[in-house]
C-alpha atoms as a PDB file:
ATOM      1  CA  UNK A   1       4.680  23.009  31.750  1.00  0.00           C
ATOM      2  CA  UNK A   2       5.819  20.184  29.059  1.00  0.00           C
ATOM      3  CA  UNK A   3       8.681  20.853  27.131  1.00  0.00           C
ATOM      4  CA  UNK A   4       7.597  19.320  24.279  1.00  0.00           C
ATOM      5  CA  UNK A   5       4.540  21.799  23.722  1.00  0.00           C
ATOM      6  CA  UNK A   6       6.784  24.589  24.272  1.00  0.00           C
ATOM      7  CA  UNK A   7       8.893  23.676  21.861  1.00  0.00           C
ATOM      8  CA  UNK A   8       6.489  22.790  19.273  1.00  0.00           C
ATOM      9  CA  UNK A   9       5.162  25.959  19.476  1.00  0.00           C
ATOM     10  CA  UNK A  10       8.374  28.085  19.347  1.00  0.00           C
ATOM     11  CA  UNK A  11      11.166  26.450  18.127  1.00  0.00           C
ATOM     12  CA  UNK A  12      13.799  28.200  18.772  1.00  0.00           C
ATOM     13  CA  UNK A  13      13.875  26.975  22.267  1.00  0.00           C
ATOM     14  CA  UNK A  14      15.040  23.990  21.155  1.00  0.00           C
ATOM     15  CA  UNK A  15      18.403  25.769  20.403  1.00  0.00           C
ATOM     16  CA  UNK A  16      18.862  26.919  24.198  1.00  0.00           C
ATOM     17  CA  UNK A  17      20.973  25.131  26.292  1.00  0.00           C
ATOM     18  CA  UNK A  18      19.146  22.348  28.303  1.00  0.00           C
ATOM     19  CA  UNK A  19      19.600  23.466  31.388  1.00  0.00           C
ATOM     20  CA  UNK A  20      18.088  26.776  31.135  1.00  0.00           C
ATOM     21  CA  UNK A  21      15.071  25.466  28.864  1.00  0.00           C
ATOM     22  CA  UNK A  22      14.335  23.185  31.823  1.00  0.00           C
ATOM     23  CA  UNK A  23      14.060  25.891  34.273  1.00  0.00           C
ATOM     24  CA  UNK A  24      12.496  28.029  31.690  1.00  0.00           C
ATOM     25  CA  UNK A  25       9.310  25.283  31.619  1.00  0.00           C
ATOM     26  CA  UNK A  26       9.494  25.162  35.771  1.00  0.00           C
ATOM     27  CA  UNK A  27       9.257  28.862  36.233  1.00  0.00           C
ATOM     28  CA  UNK A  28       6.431  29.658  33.432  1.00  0.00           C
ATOM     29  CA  UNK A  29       2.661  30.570  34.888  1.00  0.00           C
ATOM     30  CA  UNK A  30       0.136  29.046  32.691  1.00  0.00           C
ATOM     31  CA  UNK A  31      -3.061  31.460  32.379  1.00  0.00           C
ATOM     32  CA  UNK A  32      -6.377  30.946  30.652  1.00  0.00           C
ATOM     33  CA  UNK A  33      -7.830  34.324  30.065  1.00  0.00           C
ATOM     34  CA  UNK A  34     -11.866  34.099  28.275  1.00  0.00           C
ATOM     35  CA  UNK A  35     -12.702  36.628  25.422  1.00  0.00           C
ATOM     36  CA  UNK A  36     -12.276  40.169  25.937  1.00  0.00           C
ATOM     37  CA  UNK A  37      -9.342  40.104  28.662  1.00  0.00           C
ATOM     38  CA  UNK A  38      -6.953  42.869  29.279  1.00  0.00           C
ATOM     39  CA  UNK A  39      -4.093  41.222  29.371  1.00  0.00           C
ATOM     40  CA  UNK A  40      -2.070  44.109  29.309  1.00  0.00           C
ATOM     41  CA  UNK A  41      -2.821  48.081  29.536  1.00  0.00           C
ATOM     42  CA  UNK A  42      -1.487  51.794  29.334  1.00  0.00           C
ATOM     43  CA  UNK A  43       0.967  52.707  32.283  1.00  0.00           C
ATOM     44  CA  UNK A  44       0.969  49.132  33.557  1.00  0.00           C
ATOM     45  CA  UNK A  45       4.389  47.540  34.768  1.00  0.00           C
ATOM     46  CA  UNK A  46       5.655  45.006  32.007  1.00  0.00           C
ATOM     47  CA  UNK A  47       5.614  41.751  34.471  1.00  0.00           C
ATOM     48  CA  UNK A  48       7.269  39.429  31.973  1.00  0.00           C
ATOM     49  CA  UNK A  49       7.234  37.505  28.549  1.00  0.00           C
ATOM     50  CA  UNK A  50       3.751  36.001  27.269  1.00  0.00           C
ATOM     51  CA  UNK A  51       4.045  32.653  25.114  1.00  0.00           C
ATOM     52  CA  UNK A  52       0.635  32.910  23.701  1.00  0.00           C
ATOM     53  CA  UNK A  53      -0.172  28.698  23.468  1.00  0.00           C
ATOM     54  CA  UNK A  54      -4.173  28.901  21.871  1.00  0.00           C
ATOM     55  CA  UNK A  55      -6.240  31.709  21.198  1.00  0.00           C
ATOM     56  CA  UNK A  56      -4.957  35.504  20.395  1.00  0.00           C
ATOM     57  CA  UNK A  57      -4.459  38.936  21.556  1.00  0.00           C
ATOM     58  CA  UNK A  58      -5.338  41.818  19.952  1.00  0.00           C
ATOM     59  CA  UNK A  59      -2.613  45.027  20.121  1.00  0.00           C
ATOM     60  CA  UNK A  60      -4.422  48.678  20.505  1.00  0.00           C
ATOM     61  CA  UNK A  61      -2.980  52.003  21.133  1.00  0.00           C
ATOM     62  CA  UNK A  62      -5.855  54.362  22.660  1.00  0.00           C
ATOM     63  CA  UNK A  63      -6.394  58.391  22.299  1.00  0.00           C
ATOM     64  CA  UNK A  64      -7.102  60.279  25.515  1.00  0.00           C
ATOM     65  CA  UNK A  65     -10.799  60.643  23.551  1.00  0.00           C
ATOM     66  CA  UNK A  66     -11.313  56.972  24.196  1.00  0.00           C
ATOM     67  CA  UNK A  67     -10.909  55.926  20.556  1.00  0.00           C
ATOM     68  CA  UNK A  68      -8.769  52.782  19.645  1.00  0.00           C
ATOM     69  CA  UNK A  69      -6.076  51.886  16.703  1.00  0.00           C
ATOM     70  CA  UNK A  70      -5.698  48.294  15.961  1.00  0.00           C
ATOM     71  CA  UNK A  71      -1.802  47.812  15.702  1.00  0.00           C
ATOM     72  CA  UNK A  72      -1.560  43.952  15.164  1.00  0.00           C
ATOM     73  CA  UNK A  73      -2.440  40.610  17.026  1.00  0.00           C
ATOM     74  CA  UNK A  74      -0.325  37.450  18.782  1.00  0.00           C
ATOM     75  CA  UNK A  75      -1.392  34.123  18.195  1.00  0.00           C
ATOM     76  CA  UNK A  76       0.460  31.047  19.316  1.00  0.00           C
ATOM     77  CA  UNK A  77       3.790  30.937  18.293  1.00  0.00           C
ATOM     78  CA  UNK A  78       4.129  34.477  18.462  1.00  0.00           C
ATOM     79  CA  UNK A  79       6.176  37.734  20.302  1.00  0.00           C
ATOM     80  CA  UNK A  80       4.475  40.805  21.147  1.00  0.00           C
ATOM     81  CA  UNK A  81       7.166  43.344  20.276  1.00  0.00           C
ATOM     82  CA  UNK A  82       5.577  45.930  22.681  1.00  0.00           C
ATOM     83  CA  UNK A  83       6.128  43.568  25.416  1.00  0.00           C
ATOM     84  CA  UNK A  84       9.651  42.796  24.104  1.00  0.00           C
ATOM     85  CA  UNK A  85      10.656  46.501  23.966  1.00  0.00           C
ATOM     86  CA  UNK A  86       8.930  47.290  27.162  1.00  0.00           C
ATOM     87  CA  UNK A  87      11.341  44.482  29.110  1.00  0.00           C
ATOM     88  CA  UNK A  88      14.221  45.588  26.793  1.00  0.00           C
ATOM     89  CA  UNK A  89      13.495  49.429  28.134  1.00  0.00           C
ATOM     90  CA  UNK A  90      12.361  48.280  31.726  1.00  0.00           C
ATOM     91  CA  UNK A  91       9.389  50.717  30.989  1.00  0.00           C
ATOM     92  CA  UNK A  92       5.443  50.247  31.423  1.00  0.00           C
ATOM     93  CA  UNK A  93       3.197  49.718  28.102  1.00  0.00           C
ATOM     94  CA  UNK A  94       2.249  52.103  26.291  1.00  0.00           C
ATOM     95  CA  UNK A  95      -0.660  49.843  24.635  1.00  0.00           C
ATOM     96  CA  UNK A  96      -3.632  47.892  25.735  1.00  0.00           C
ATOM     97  CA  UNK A  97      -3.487  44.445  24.836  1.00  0.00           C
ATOM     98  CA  UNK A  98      -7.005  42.436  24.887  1.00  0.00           C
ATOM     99  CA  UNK A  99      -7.701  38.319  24.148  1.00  0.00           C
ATOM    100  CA  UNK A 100      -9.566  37.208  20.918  1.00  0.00           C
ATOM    101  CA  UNK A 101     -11.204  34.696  22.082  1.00  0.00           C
ATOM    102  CA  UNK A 102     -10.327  31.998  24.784  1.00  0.00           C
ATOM    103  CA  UNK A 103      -6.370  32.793  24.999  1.00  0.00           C
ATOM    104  CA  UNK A 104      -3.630  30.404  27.061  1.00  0.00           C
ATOM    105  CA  UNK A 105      -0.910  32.259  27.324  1.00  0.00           C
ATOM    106  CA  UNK A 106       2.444  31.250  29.966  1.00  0.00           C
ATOM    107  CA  UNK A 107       4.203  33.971  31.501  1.00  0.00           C
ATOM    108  CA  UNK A 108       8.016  33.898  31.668  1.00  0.00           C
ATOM    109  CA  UNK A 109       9.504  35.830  34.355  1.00  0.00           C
ATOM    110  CA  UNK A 110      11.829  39.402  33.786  1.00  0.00           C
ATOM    111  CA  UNK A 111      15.313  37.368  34.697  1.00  0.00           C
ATOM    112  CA  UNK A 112      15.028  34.207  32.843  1.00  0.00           C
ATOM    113  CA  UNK A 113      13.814  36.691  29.977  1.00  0.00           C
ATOM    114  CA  UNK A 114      17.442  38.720  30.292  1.00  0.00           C
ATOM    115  CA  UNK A 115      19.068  35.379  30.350  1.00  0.00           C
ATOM    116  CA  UNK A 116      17.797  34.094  27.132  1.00  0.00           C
ATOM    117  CA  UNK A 117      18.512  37.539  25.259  1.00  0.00           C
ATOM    118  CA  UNK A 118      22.428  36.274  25.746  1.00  0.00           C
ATOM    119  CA  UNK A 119      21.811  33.177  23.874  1.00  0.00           C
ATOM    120  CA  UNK A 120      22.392  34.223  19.955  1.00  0.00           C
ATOM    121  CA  UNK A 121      19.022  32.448  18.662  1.00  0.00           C
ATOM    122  CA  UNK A 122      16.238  33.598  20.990  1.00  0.00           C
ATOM    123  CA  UNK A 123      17.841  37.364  20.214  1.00  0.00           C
ATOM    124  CA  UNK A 124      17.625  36.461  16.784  1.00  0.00           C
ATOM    125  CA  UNK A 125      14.176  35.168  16.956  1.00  0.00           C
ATOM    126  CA  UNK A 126      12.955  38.448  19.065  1.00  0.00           C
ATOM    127  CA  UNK A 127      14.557  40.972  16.657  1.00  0.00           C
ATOM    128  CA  UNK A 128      13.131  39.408  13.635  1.00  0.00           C
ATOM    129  CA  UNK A 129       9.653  39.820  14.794  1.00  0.00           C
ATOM    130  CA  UNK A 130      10.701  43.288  15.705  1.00  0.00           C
ATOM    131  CA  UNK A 131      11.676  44.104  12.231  1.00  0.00           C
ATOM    132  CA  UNK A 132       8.239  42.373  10.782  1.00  0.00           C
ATOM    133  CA  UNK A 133       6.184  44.035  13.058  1.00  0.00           C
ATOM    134  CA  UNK A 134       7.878  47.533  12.319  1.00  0.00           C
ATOM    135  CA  UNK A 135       7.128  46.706   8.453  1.00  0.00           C
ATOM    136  CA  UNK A 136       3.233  46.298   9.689  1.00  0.00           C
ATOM    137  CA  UNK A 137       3.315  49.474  11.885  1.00  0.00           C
ATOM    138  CA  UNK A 138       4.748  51.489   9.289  1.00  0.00           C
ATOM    139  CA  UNK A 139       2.232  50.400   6.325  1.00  0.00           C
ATOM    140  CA  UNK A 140      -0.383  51.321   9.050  1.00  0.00           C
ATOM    141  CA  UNK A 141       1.171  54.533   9.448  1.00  0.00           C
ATOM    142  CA  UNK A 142       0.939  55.014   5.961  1.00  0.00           C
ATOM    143  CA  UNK A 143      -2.420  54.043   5.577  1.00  0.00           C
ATOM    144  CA  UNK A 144      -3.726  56.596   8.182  1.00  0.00           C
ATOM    145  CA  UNK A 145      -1.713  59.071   7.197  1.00  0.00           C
ATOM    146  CA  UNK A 146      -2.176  59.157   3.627  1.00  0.00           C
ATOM    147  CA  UNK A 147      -4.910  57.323   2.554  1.00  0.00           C
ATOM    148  CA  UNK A 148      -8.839  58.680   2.618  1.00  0.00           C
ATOM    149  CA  UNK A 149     -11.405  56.619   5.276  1.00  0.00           C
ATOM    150  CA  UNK A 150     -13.539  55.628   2.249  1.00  0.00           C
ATOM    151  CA  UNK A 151     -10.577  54.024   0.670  1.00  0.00           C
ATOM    152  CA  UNK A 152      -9.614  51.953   3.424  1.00  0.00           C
ATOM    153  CA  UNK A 153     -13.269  50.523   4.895  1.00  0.00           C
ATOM    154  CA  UNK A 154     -13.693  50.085   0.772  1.00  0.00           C
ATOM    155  CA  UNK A 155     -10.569  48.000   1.605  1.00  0.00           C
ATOM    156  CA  UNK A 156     -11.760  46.477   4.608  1.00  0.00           C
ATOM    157  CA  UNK A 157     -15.237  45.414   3.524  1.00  0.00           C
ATOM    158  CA  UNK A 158     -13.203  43.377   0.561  1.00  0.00           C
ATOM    159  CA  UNK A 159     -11.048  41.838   2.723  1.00  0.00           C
ATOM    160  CA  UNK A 160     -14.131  40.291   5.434  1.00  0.00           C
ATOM    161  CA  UNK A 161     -16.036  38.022   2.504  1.00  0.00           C
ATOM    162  CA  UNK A 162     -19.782  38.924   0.715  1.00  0.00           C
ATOM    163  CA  UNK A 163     -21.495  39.386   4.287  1.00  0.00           C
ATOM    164  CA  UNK A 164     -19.284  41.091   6.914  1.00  0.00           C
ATOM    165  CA  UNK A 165     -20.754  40.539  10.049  1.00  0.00           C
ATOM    166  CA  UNK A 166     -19.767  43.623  12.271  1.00  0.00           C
ATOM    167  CA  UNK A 167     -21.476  46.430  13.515  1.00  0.00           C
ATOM    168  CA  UNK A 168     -20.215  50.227  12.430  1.00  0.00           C
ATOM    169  CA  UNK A 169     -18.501  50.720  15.630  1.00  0.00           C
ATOM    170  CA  UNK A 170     -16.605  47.710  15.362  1.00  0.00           C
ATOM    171  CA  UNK A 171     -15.586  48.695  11.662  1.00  0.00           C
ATOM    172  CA  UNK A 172     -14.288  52.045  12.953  1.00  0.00           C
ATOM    173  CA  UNK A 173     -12.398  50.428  15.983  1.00  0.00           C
ATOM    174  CA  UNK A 174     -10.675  48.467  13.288  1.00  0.00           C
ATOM    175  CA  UNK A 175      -9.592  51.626  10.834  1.00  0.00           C
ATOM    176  CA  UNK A 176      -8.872  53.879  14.028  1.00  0.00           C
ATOM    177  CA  UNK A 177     -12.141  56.097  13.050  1.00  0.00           C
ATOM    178  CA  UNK A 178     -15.060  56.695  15.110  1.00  0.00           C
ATOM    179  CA  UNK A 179     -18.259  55.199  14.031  1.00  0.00           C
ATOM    180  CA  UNK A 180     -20.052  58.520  13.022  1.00  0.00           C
ATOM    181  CA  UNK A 181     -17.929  58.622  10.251  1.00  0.00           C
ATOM    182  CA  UNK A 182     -17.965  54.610   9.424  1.00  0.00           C
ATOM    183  CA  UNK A 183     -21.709  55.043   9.392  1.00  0.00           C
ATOM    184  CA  UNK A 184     -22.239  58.210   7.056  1.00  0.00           C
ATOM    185  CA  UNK A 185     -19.438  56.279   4.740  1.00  0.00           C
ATOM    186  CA  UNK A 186     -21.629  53.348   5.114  1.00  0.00           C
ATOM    187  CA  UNK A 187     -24.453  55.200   3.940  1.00  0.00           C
ATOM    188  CA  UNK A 188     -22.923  56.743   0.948  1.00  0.00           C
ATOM    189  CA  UNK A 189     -22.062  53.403  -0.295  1.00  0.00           C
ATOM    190  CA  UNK A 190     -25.378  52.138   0.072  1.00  0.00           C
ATOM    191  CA  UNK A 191     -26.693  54.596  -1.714  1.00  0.00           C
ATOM    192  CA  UNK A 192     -24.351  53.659  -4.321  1.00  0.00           C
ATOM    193  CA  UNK A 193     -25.624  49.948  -4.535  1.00  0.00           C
ATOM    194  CA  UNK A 194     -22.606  49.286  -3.392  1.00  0.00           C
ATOM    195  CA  UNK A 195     -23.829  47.713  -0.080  1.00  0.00           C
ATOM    196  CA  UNK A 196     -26.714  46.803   1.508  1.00  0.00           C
ATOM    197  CA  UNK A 197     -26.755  47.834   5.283  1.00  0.00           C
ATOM    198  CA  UNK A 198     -28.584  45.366   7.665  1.00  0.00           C
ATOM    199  CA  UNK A 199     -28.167  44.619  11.515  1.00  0.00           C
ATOM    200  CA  UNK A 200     -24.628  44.292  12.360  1.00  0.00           C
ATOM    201  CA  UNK A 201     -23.809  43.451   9.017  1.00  0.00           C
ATOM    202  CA  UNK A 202     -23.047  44.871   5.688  1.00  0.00           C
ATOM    203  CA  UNK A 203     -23.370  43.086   2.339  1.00  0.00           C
ATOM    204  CA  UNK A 204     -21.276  43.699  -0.597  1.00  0.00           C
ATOM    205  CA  UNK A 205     -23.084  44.215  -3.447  1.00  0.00           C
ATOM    206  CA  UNK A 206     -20.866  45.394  -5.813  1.00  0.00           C
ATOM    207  CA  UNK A 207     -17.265  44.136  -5.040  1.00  0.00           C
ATOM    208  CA  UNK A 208     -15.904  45.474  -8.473  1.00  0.00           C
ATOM    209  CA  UNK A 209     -17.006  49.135  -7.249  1.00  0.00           C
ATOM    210  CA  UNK A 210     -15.299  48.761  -3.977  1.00  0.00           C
ATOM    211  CA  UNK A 211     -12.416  48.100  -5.409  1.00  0.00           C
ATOM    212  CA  UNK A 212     -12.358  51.026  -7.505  1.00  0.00           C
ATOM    213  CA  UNK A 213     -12.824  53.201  -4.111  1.00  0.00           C
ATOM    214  CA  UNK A 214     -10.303  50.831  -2.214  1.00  0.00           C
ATOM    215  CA  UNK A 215      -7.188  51.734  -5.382  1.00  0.00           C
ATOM    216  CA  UNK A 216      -7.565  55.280  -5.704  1.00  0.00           C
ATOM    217  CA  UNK A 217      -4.759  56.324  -3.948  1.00  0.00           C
END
């Protein structure tokens, strides 16, 4: 693989020695994965370190019912902290991990992954995600823990635009619901003229009432 892409992509390679960058770029395994990969999943051996160089992977934990929590996404440039800790731990995921979209990602083996955790700045670099992602995990936490469903798709619908193009289950994959709910939520604000329901789309009608739902807390 070329250096130089590498490197543009995470920079703090460019602070390991040259020697072991160079056999860092001869040992990776470039993969293109398509849309809706598992690139990783529950119980699975951590093989090694994923540079993710285009696309994105979305982060899920899973319930024994078969419903899914979004935790957070890797896009080029990017760690995946479970990865990280699972290779820190030597233990198997405890996450699925699925492509957005068309996704190149190069793998770095287990030892040259050890190796660069001695060197001061790639430790640096993986801890730092690890405390930003722990910031995102624990406002999730919150969120689910504390705060009503109708508050947070209220929240969501804001966030996706006038004409959110999803369909109810997709809406409660994202909030960690089940679509039953998402859908009899969905109702209640339509009946409110606060959306207008469609298929696999919802239009916001009334953004300023939203937001009143979405900041009751």
């Amino acid at each position: 693989m070329k250096k130089e892409e590498l490197v543009g992509l995470y920079p703090v390679l460019a602070k390991l020695p040259v020697t072991l960058l160079s056999r860092i770029c001869d040992s990776l395994q470039t993969l293109s994965l398509p849309a809706g990969t598992t690139v990783f999943d529950e119980r699975q051996p951590c093989l090694g370190f994923p540079f993710i160089l285009g696309g994105a992977i979305r982060v899920a934990k899973l319930s024994a019912g078969g419903r899914e929590l979004p935790l957070y996404r890797v896009v080029a440039g990017e760690s995946c902290i479970i990865t990280s800790s699972c290779l820190l731990g030597h233990a198997d995921y405890n996450a699925r991990g699925v492509t957005e979209g068309e996704t190149t990602l190069a793998l770095l083996p287990r030892p040259l992954f050890d190796e660069m955790l001695a060197e001061p700045a790639f430790r640096d670099f993986v801890f730092a995600l690890f405390a930003e992602r722990m910031a995102e995990l624990m406002q999730l936490v919150e969120e689910v823990a504390f705060r009503k469903l109708d508050y947070r798709l209220a929240a969501l619908l804001l966030g996706k635009g006038r004409l959110v193009h999803a369909t109810h289950q997709q809406l409660a994959d994202e909030l960690g619901s089940v679509r039953e709910m998402v859908s009899r939520l969905l109702k209640g604000f339509a009946g409110q003229g606060l959306v207008r329901l469609g298929r696999e789309q919802v239009e916001v009608l009334d953004a300023a009432g939203l937001r009143r739902i979405a900041s009751v807390t």
